[in-house]
Protein backbone atom coordinates (compact mmCIF):
# COMPACT_ATOMS: atom_id res chain seq x y z
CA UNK A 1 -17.06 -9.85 -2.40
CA UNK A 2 -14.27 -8.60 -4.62
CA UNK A 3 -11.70 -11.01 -5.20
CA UNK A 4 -9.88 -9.45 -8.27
CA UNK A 5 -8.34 -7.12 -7.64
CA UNK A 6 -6.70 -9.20 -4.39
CA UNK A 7 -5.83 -7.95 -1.70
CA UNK A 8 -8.63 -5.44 -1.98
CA UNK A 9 -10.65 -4.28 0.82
CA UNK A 10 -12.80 -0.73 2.05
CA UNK A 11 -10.75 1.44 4.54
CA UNK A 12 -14.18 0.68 6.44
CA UNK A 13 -13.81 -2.96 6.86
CA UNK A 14 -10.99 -2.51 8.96
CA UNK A 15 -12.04 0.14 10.98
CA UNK A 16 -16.11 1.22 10.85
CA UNK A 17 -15.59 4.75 12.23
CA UNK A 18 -14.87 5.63 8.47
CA UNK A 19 -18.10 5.30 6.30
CA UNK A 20 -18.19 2.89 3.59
CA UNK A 21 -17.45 3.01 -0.06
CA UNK A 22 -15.24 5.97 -0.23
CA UNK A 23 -11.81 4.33 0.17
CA UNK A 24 -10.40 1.33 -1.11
CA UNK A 25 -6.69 -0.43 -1.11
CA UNK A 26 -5.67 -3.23 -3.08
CA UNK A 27 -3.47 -5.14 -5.12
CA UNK A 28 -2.30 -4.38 -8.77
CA UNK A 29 -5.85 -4.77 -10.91
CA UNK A 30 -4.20 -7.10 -13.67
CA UNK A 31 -5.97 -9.43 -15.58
CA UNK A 32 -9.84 -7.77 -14.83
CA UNK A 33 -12.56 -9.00 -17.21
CA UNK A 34 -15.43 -6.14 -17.93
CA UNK A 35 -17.78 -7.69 -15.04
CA UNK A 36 -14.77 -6.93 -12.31
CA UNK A 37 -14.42 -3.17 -13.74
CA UNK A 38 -17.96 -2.80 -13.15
CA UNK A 39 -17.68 -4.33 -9.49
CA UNK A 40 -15.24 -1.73 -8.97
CA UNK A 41 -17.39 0.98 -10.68
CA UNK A 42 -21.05 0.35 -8.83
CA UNK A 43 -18.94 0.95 -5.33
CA UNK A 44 -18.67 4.21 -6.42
CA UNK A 45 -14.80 4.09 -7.12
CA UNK A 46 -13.91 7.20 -10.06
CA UNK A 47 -10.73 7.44 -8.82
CA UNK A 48 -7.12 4.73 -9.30
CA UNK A 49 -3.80 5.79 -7.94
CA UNK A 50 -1.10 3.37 -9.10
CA UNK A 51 2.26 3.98 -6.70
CA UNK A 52 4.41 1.29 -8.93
CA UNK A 53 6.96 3.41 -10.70
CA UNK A 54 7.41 3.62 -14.56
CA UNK A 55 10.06 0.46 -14.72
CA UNK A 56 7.30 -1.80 -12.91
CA UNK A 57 4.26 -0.26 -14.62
CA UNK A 58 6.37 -1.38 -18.05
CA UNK A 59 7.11 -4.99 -16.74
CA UNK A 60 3.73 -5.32 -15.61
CA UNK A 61 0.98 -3.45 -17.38
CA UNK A 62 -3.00 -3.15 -17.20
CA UNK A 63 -5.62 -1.01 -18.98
CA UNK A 64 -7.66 1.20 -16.46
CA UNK A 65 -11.59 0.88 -18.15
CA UNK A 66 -11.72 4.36 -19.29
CA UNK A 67 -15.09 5.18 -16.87
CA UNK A 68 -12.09 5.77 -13.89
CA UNK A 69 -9.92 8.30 -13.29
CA UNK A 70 -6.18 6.82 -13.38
CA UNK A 71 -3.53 8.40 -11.70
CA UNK A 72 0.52 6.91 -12.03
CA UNK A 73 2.16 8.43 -9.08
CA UNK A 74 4.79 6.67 -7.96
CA UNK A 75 5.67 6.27 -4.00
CA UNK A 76 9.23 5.40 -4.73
CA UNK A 77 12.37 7.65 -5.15
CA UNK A 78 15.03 6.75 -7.58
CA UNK A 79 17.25 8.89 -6.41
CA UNK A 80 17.63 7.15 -3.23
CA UNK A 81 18.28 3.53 -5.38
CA UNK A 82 15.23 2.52 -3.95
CA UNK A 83 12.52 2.82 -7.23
CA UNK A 84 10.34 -0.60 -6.99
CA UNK A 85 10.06 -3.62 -4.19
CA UNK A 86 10.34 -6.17 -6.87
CA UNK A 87 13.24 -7.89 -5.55
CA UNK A 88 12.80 -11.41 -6.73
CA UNK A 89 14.53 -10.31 -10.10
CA UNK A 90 17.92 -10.53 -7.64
CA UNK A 91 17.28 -13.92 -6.86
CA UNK A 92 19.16 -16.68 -8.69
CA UNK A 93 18.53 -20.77 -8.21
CA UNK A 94 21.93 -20.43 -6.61
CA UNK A 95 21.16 -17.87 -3.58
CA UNK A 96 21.66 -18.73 0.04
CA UNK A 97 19.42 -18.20 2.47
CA UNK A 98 21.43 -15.09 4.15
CA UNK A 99 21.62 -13.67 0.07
CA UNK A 100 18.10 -13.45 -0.17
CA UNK A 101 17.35 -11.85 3.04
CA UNK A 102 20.14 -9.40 2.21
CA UNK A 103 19.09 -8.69 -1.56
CA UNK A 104 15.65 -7.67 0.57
CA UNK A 105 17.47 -5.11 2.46
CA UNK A 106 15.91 -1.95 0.16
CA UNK A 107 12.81 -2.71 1.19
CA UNK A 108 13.14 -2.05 4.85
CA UNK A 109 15.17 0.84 4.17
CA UNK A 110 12.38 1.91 1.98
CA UNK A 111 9.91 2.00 4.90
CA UNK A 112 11.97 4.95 6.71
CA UNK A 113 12.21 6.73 3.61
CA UNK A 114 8.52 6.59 1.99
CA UNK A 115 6.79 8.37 4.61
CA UNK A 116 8.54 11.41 4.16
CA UNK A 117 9.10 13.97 1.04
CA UNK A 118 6.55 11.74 -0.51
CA UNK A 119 5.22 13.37 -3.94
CA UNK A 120 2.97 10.08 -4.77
CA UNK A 121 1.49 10.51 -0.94
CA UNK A 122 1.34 14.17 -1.07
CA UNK A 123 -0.74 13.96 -4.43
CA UNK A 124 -3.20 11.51 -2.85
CA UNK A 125 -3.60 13.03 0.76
CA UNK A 126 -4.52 16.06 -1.97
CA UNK A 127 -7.19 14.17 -4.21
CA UNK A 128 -8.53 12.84 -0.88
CA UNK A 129 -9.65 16.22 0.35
CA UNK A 130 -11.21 17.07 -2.98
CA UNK A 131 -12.83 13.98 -3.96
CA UNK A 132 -13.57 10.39 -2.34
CA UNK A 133 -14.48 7.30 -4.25
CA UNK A 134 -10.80 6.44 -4.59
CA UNK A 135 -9.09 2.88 -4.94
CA UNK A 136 -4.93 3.19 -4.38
CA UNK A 137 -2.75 0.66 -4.79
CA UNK A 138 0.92 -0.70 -6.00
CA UNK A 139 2.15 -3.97 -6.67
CA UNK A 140 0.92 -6.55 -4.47
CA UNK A 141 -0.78 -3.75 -2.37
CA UNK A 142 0.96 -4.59 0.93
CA UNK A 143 3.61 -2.17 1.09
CA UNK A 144 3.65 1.31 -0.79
CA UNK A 145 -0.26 0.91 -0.44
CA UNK A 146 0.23 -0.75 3.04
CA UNK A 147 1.98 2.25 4.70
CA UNK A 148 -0.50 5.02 2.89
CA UNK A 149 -3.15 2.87 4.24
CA UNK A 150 -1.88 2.81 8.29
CA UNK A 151 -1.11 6.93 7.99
CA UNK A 152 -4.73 7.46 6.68
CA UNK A 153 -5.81 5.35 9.34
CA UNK A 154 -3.66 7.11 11.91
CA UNK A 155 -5.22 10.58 10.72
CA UNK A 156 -8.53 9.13 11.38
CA UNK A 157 -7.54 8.54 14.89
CA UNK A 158 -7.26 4.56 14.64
CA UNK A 159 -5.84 2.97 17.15
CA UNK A 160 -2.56 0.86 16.17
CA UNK A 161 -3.78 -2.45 17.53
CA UNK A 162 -6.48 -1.93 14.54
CA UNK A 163 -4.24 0.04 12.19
CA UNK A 164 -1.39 -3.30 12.64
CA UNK A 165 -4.34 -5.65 12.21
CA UNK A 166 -5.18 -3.93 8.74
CA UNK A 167 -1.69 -3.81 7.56
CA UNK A 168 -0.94 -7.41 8.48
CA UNK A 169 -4.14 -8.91 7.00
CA UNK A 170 -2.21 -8.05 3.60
CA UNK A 171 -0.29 -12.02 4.48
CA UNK A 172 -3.15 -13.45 3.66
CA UNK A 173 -3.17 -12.39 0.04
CA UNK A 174 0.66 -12.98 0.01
CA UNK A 175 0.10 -16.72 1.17
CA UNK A 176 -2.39 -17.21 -1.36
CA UNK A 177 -1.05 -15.51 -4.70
CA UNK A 178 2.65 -16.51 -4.14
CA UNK A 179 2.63 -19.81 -1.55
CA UNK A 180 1.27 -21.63 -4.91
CA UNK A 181 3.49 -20.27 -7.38
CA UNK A 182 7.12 -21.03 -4.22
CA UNK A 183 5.30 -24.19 -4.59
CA UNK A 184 5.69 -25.02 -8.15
CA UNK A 185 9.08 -23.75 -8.27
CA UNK A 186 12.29 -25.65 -8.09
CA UNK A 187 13.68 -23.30 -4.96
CA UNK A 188 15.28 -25.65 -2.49
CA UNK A 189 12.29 -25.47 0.75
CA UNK A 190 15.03 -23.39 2.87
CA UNK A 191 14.73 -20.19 0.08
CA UNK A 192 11.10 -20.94 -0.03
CA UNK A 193 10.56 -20.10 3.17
CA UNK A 194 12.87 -17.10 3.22
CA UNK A 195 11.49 -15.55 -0.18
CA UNK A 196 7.85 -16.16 2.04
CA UNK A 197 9.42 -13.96 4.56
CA UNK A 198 10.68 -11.44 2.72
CA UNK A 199 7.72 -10.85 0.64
CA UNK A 200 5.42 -10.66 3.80
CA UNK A 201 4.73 -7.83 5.56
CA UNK A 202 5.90 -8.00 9.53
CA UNK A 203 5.21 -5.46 12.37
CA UNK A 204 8.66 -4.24 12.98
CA UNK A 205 8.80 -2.70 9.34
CA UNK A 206 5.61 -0.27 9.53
CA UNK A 207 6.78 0.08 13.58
CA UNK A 208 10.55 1.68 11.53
CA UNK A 209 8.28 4.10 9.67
CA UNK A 210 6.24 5.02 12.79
CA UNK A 211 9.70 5.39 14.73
CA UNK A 212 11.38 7.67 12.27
CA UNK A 213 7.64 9.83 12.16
CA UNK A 214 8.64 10.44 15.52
CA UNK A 215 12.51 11.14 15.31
CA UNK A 216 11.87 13.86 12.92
CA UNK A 217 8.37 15.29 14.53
CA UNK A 218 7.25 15.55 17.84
CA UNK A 219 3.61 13.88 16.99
CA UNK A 220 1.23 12.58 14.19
CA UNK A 221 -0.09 15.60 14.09
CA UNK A 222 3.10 18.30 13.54
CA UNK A 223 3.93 15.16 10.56
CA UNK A 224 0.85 15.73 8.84
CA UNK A 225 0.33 19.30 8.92
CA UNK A 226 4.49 19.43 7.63
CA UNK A 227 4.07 16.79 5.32
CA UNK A 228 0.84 16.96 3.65
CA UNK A 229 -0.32 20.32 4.39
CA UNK A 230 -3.36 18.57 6.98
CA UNK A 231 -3.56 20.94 9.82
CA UNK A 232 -6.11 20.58 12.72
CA UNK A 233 -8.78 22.13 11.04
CA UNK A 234 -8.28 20.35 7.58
CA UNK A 235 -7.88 17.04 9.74
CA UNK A 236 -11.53 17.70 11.31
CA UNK A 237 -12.86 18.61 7.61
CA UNK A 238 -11.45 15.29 6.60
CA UNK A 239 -13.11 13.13 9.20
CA UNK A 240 -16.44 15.02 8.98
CA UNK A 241 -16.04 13.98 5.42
CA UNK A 242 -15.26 10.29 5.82
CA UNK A 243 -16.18 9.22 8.98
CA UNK A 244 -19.05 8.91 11.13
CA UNK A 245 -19.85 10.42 14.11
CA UNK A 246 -18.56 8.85 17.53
């Protein structure tokens, strides 16, 4: 089981119609010793998209091991203000409970404005159809990677009970890498719990991007064929690619 990179898991664990080791989601890959890049390597991953934009990949660097492919293509737009989901930075020892909520704001605006016009998820959706053995993922790998995940899985025909699970099984690897860390800090318990919420992932925000899909097209499918250039008969070369048979 991989356990660094966190949060990382096959597109196949969460839903078995799409054959193993070909795509993988995760966490940033900081910190991985020789024996982890090899994990990564003998699952047949050539392939690392990074959606953290330039500022983030500054504050928070890694080296890729030079056998992979490694792709910076951020899933953020400046020009809308919104260019990371590092928020905390806003935070002082001072902040009420309603300031940190607010400061948070971006990030649910961000979820009606990622799925669309989307160069880092256009450039993917593109290596995907030429390659496979690809590992994608952003920060904490719950949100830029989080929504690319649930639109993948909607193109594969997942249902959204499943597609939800998947996207909320990302809490788990927010309790354990920051619960410890909210722990140790001298927060009062009130922010605490707030900055838990806020850096969670919750229903209602991939439900906005979902929502707005729909405002703009009238189905899934019109989105994808606008968007990414995935018409019906690229969609069925994709899942004879990836999936198996039902």
């Amino acid at each position: 089981m991989i356990t660094n990179p966190s949060n990382f898991r096959d597109l196949h664990d969460c839903y078995d119609f799409i054959e193993a080791v070909h795509l993988y989601r995760s966490a940033l890959p900081r910190n991985l010793t020789k024996q982890d890049w090899d994990k990564l390597y003998n699952l047949g991953i050539r392939y690392i998209i990074d959606f953290r934009s330039e500022f983030e990949r500054k504050e928070d660097s890694y080296e890729c091991d030079q056998r992979f492919q490694h792709y910076n293509w951020s899933a953020l737009k400046p020009e809308t203000g919104i260019d990371d989901f590092y928020f905390p930075r806003l935070i002082t020892k001072k902040s009420t409970k309603e300031e940190v909520y607010n400061s948070a704001g971006f990030i649910r605006k961000g979820y009606k404005i990622m799925p669309f016009d989307n160069l880092a998820y256009k450039q993917l959706f593109q290596l995907i159809k030429e390659k496979d053995g690809i590992l994608f993922h952003c920060g904490s790998g719950k949100d830029r990677t989080g929504l690319f995940a649930a639109l993948l899985l909607k193109l594969f025909d997942c249902d959204e009970k499943t597609i939800y699970a998947d996207y909320l099984y990302s809490n788990k690897s927010v309790e354990k890498d920051l619960m410890p860390r909210l722990v140790q800090s001298d927060f009062t318990d009130e922010i605490k719990e707030m900055l838990l919420y806020v850096c969670s992932v919750h229903e209602e925000l991939l439900k906005s991007s979902f929502d707005e899909i729909l405002k703009r097209y009238s189905s899934f499918d019109e989105y994808f064929e606008k968007e990414y250039a995935i018409d019906k008969e690229v969609k069925e070369n994709l899942i004879k690619k990836y999936c198996h048979e039902k």
